[in-house]
Protein backbone atom coordinates (compact mmCIF):
# COMPACT_ATOMS: atom_id res chain seq x y z
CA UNK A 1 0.00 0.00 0.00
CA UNK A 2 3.02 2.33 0.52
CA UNK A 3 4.57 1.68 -2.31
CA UNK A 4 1.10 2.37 -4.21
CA UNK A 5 1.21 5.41 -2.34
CA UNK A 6 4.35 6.68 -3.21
CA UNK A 7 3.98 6.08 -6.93
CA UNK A 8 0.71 7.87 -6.94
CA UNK A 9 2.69 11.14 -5.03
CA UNK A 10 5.52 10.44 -8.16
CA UNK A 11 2.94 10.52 -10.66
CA UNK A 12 1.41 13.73 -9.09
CA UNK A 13 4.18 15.38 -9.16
CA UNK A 14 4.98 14.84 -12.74
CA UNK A 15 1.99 15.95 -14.14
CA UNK A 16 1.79 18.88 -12.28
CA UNK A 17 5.57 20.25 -12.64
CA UNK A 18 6.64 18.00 -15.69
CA UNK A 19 4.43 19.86 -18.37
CA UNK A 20 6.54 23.54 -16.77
CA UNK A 21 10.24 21.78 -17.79
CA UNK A 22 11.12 23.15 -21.14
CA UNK A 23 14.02 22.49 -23.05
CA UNK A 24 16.53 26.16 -24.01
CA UNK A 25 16.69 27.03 -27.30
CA UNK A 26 20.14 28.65 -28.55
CA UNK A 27 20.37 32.50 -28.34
CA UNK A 28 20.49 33.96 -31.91
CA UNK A 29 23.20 35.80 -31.34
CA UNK A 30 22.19 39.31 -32.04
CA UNK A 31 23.78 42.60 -32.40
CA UNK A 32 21.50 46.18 -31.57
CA UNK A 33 23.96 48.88 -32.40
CA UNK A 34 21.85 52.16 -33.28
CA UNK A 35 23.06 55.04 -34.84
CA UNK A 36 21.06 58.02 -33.30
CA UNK A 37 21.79 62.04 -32.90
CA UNK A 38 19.09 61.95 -29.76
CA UNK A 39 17.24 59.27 -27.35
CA UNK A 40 14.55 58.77 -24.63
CA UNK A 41 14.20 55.28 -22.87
CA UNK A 42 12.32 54.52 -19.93
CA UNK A 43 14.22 52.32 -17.26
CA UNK A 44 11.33 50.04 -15.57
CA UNK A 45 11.92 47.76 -12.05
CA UNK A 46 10.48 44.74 -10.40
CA UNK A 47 6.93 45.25 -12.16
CA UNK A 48 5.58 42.27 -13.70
CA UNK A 49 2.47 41.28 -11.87
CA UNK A 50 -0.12 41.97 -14.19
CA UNK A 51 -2.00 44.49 -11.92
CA UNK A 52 -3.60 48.32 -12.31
CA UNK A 53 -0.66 49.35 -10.76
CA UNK A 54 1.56 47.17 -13.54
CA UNK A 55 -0.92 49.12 -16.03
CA UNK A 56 -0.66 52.62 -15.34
CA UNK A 57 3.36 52.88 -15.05
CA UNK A 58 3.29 51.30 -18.52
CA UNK A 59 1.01 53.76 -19.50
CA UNK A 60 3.13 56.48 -17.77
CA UNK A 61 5.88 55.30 -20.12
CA UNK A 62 3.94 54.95 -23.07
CA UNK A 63 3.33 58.51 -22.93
CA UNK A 64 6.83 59.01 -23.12
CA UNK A 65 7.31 57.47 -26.73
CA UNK A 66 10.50 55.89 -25.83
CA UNK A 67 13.19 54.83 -28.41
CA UNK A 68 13.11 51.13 -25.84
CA UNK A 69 12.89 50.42 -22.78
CA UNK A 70 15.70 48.78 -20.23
CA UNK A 71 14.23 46.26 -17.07
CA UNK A 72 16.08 46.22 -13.62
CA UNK A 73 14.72 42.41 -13.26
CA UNK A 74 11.23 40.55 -11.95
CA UNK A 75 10.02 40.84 -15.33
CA UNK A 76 7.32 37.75 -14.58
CA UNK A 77 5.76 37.10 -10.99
CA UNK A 78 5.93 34.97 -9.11
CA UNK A 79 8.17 31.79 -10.33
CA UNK A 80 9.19 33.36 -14.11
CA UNK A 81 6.99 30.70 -15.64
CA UNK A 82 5.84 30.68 -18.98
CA UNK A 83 2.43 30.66 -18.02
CA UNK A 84 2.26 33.85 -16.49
CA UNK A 85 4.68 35.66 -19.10
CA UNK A 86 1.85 36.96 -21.51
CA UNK A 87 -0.19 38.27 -18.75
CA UNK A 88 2.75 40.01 -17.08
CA UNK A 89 5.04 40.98 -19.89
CA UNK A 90 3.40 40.72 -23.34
CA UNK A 91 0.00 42.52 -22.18
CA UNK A 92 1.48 45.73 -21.04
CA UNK A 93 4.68 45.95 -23.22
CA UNK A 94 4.08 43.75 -26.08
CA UNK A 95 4.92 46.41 -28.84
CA UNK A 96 8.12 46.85 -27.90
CA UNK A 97 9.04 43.17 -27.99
CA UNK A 98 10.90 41.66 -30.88
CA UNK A 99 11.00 38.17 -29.86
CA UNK A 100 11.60 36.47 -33.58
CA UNK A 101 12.84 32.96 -31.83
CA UNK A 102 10.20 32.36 -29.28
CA UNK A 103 7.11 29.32 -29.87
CA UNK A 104 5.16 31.46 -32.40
CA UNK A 105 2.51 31.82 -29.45
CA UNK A 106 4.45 33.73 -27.20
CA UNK A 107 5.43 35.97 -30.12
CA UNK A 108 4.40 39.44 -29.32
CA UNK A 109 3.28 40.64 -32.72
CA UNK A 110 3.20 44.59 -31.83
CA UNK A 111 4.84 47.31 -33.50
CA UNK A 112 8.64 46.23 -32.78
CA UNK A 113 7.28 43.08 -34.78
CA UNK A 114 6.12 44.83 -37.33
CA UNK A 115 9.41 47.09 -37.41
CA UNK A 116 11.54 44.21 -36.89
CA UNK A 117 13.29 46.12 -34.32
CA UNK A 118 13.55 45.45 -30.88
CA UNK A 119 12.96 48.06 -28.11
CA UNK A 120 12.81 45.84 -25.09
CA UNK A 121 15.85 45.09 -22.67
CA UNK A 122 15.40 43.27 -19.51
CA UNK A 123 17.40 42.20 -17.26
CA UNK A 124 16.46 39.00 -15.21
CA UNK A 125 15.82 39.40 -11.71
CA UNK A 126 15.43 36.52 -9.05
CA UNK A 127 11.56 36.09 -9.49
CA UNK A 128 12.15 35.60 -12.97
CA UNK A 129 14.23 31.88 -12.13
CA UNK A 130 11.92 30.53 -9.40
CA UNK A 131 10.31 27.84 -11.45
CA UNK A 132 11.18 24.09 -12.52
CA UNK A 133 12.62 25.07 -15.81
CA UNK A 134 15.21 27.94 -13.88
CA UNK A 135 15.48 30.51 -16.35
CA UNK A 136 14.52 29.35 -19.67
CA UNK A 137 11.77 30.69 -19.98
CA UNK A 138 13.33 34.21 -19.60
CA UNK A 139 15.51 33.17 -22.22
CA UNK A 140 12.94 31.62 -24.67
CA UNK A 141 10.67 34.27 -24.56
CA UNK A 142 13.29 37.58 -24.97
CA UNK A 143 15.43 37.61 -28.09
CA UNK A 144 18.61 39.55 -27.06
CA UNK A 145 21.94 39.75 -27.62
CA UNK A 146 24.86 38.03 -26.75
CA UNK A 147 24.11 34.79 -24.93
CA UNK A 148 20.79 36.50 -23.80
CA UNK A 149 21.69 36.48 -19.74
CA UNK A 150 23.93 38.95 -20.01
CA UNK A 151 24.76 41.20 -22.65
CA UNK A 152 25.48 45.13 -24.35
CA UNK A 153 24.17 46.92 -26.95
CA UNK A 154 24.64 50.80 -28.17
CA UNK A 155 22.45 53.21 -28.99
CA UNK A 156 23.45 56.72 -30.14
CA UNK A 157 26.04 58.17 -28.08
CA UNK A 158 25.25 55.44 -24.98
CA UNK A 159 26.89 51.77 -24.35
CA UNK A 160 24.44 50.00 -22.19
CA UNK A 161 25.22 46.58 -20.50
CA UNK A 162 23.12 44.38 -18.87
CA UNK A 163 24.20 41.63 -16.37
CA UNK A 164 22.86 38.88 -14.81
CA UNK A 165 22.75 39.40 -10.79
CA UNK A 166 21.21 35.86 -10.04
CA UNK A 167 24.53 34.88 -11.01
CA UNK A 168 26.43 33.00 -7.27
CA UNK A 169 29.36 34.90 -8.32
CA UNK A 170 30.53 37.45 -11.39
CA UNK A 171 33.84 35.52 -11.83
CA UNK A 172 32.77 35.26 -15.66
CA UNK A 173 30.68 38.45 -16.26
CA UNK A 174 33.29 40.84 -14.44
CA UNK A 175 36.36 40.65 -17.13
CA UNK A 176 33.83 40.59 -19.97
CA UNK A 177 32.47 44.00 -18.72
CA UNK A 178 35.84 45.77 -18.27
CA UNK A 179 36.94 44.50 -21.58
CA UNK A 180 33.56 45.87 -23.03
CA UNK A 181 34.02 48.76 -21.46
CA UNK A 182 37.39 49.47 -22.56
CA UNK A 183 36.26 49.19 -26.45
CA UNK A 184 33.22 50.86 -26.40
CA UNK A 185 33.98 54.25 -28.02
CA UNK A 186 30.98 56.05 -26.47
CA UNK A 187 30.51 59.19 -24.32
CA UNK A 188 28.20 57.24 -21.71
CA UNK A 189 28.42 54.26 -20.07
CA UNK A 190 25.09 52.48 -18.46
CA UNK A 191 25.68 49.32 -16.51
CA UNK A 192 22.18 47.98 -15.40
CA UNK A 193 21.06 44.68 -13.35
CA UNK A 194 18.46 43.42 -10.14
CA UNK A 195 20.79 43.14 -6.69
CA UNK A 196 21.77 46.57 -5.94
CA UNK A 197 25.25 47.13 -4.64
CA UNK A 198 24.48 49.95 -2.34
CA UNK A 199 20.81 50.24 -0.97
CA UNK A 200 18.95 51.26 2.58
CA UNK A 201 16.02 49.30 1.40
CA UNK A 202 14.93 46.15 2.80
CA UNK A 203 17.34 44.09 1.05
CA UNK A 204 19.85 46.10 1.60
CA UNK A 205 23.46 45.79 0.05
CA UNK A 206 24.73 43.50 -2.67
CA UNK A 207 28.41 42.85 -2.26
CA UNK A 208 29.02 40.81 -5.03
CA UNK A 209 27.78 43.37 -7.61
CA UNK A 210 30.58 45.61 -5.69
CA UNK A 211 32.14 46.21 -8.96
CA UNK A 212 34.70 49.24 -9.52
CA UNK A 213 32.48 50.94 -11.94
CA UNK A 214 34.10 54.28 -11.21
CA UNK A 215 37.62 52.43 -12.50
CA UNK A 216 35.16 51.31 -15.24
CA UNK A 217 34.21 54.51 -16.42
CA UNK A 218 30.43 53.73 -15.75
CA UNK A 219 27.96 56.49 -15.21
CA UNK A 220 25.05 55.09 -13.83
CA UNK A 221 23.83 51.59 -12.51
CA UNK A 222 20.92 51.05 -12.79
CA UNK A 223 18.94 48.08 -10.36
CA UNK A 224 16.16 46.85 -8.43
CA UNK A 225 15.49 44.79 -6.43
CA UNK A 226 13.93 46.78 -3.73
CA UNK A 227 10.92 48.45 -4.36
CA UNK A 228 11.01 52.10 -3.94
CA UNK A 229 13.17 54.52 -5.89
CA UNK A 230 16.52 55.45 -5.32
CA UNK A 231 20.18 57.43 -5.84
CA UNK A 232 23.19 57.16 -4.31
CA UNK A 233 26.55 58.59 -4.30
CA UNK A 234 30.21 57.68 -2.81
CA UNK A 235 31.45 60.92 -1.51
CA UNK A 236 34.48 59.24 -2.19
CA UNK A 237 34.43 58.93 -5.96
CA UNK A 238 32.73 61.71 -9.15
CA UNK A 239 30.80 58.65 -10.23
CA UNK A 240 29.36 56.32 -10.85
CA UNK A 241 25.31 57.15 -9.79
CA UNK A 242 23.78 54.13 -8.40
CA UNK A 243 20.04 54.49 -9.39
CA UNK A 244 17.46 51.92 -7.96
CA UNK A 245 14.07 51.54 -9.34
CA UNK A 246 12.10 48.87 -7.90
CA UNK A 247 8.67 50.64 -7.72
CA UNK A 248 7.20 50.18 -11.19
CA UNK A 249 4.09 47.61 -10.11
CA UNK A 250 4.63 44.90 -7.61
CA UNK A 251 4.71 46.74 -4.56
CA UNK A 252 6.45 49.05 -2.08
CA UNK A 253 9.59 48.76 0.20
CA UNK A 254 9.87 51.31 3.11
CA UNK A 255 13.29 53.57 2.70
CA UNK A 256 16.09 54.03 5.66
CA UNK A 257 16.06 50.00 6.65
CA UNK A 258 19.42 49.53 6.09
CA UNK A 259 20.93 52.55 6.57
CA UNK A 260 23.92 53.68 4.74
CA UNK A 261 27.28 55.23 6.52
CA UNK A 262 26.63 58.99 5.67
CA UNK A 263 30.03 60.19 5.44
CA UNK A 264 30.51 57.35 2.51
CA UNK A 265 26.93 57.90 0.53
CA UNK A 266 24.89 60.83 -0.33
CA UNK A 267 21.14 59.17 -0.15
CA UNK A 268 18.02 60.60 -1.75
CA UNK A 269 15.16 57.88 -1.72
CA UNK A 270 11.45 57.83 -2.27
CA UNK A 271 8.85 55.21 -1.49
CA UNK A 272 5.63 57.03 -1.71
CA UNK A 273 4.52 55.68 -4.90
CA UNK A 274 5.04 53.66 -8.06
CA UNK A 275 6.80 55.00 -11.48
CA UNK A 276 9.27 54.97 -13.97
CA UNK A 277 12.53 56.26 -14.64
CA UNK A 278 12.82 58.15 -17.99
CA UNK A 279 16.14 58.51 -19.70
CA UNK A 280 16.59 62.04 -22.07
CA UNK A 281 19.90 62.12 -24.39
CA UNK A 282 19.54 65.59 -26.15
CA UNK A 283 22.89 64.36 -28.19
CA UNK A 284 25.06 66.27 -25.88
CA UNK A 285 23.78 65.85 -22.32
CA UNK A 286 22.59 63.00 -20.32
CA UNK A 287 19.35 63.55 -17.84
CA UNK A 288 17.82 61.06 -15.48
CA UNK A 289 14.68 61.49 -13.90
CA UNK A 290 12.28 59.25 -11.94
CA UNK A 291 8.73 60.09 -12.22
CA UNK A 292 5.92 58.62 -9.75
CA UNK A 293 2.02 58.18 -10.54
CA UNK A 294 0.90 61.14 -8.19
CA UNK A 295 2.38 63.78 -10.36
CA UNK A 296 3.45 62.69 -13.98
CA UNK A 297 4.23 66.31 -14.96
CA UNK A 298 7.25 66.94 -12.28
CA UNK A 299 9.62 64.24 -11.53
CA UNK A 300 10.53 63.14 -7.96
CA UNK A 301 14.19 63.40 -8.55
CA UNK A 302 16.32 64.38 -11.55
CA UNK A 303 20.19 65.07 -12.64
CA UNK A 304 22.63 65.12 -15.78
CA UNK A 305 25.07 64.14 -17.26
CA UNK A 306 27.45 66.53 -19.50
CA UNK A 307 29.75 65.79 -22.35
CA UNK A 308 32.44 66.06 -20.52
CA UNK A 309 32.44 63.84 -17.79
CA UNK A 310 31.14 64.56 -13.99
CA UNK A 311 30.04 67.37 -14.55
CA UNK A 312 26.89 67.79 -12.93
């Protein structure tokens, strides 16, 4: 009887979980290199639950028109399955998906389709490799460059690079970002990923994504993680800004948890209510500003970049 009864749990399990296990396709191996004399993108965090709050920060962003949009990770609630990543992903920012390699029915169709262009760059964040299959569906879904986890791509006057935090360690994706970043030829560098280095959210620090981006030549880092809004500053260093946005849809971390030394970090933080970040490049300065649902006219916190670097 207890052998019958174990069988029966095996068999349960595998029809539940066994249908989830899906196989990874190979990355196509893209390149997204842009030529461009000016740029807006929208940088979006820790947001896909489809929800009314999910909803109305991609309609905050819509408004925007942005050339593409950049993800600081939890692109898919709760396990990253691919039966939630329509509902979560495809419903609110379907047109700027160019997913060529996915089943055809997770293809998104919309206007990057049509364009054959893609405007959509996530990062994955540790919601988005919960399930059975890990991260595959992340990568079956998302056509992107490079092998997909991690990656750069340029557009206009801006090298972006984004790297995979759910990574144990960055033994691998450290040396391959200093050597991008010593080729890159562009004015601005963006680094972007989920586990914040530096944060007094609930989560706090991430000392493995301790990087020397001010060696690097990086300007901003962009993350998640927690979910409020965020920038910080060494007082020892001109750069890089560390830039958290967590707060576009899934919910709200308090600020000031973990509190950071003040004589190392200049904090500003914000946890009153969900937005976006929207990124400006007039094709000589650099702006970043973080708008919030309450007020979509004045942002909650903004600053530049110049030409010439650290100037603020």
């Amino acid at each position: 009887m207890r052998k019958k009864l174990l069988l029966f749990i095996g068999f349960f399990f595998f029809v539940a979980w066994g249908c989830d296990k899906i196989s990874l396709t190979d990355p196509p191996g893209i390149e997204v290199n842009i030529p461009a004399d000016s740029l807006v993108f929208a940088v979006i965090g820790d947001y896909g639950l489809d929800s009314e709050n999910e909803a109305a920060v991609a309609d905050l962003v819509k408004s925007w028109d942005p050339d593409f949009i950049i993800t600081t990770g939890d692109n898919n609630y709760d396990q990253g399955e691919m039966s939630t990543i329509e509902d979560n992903i495809t419903k609110h920012y379907g047109d700027y998906i160019y997913n060529y390699d996915a089943e055809e029915q997770y293809q998104c169709n919309g206007k990057a389709f049509d364009e054959q262009l893609n405007r959509f760059f996530p990062s994955p964040g540790n919601h988005d490799t919960y399930g059975i299959s890990g991260m595959k569906p992340y990568l079956n879904f998302f056509t992107l460059p490079g092998n997909e986890a991690y990656y750069t791509f340029t557009w206009g006057d801006i090298a972006f690079f984004s790297m995979n935090s759910t990574a144990s360690f960055m033994g691998e994706q450290e040396p391959w970002l200093k050597e991008q970043l010593a080729n890159t030829g562009k004015t601005f560098n963006i680094v972007y990923f989920h586990h914040s280095p530096y944060s007094t959210g609930r989560h706090g620090n991430e000392q493995k994504m301790q990087l020397d981006y001010y060696a690097m030549d990086v300007d901003v880092v962009f993350t998640g993680h927690d979910h409020l809004y965020s920038r910080i500053e060494r007082t020892d260093e001109e750069g890089p800004y560390y830039v958290i946005n967590g707060a576009s849809g899934k919910s709200l971390y308090e600020c000031g948890v973990n509190p950071l030394d003040e004589q190392e970090f200049a904090v500003t933080c914000y946890d009153d209510d969900f937005g976006a970040i929207k990124g400006t490049w007039d094709g000589t300065e650099l702006t970043i500003a973080f708008y919030a649902l309450s007020n979509m006219l004045d942002p909650v916190d903004r600053f530049s970049i110049g030409n010439v670097k650290n100037i603020k």
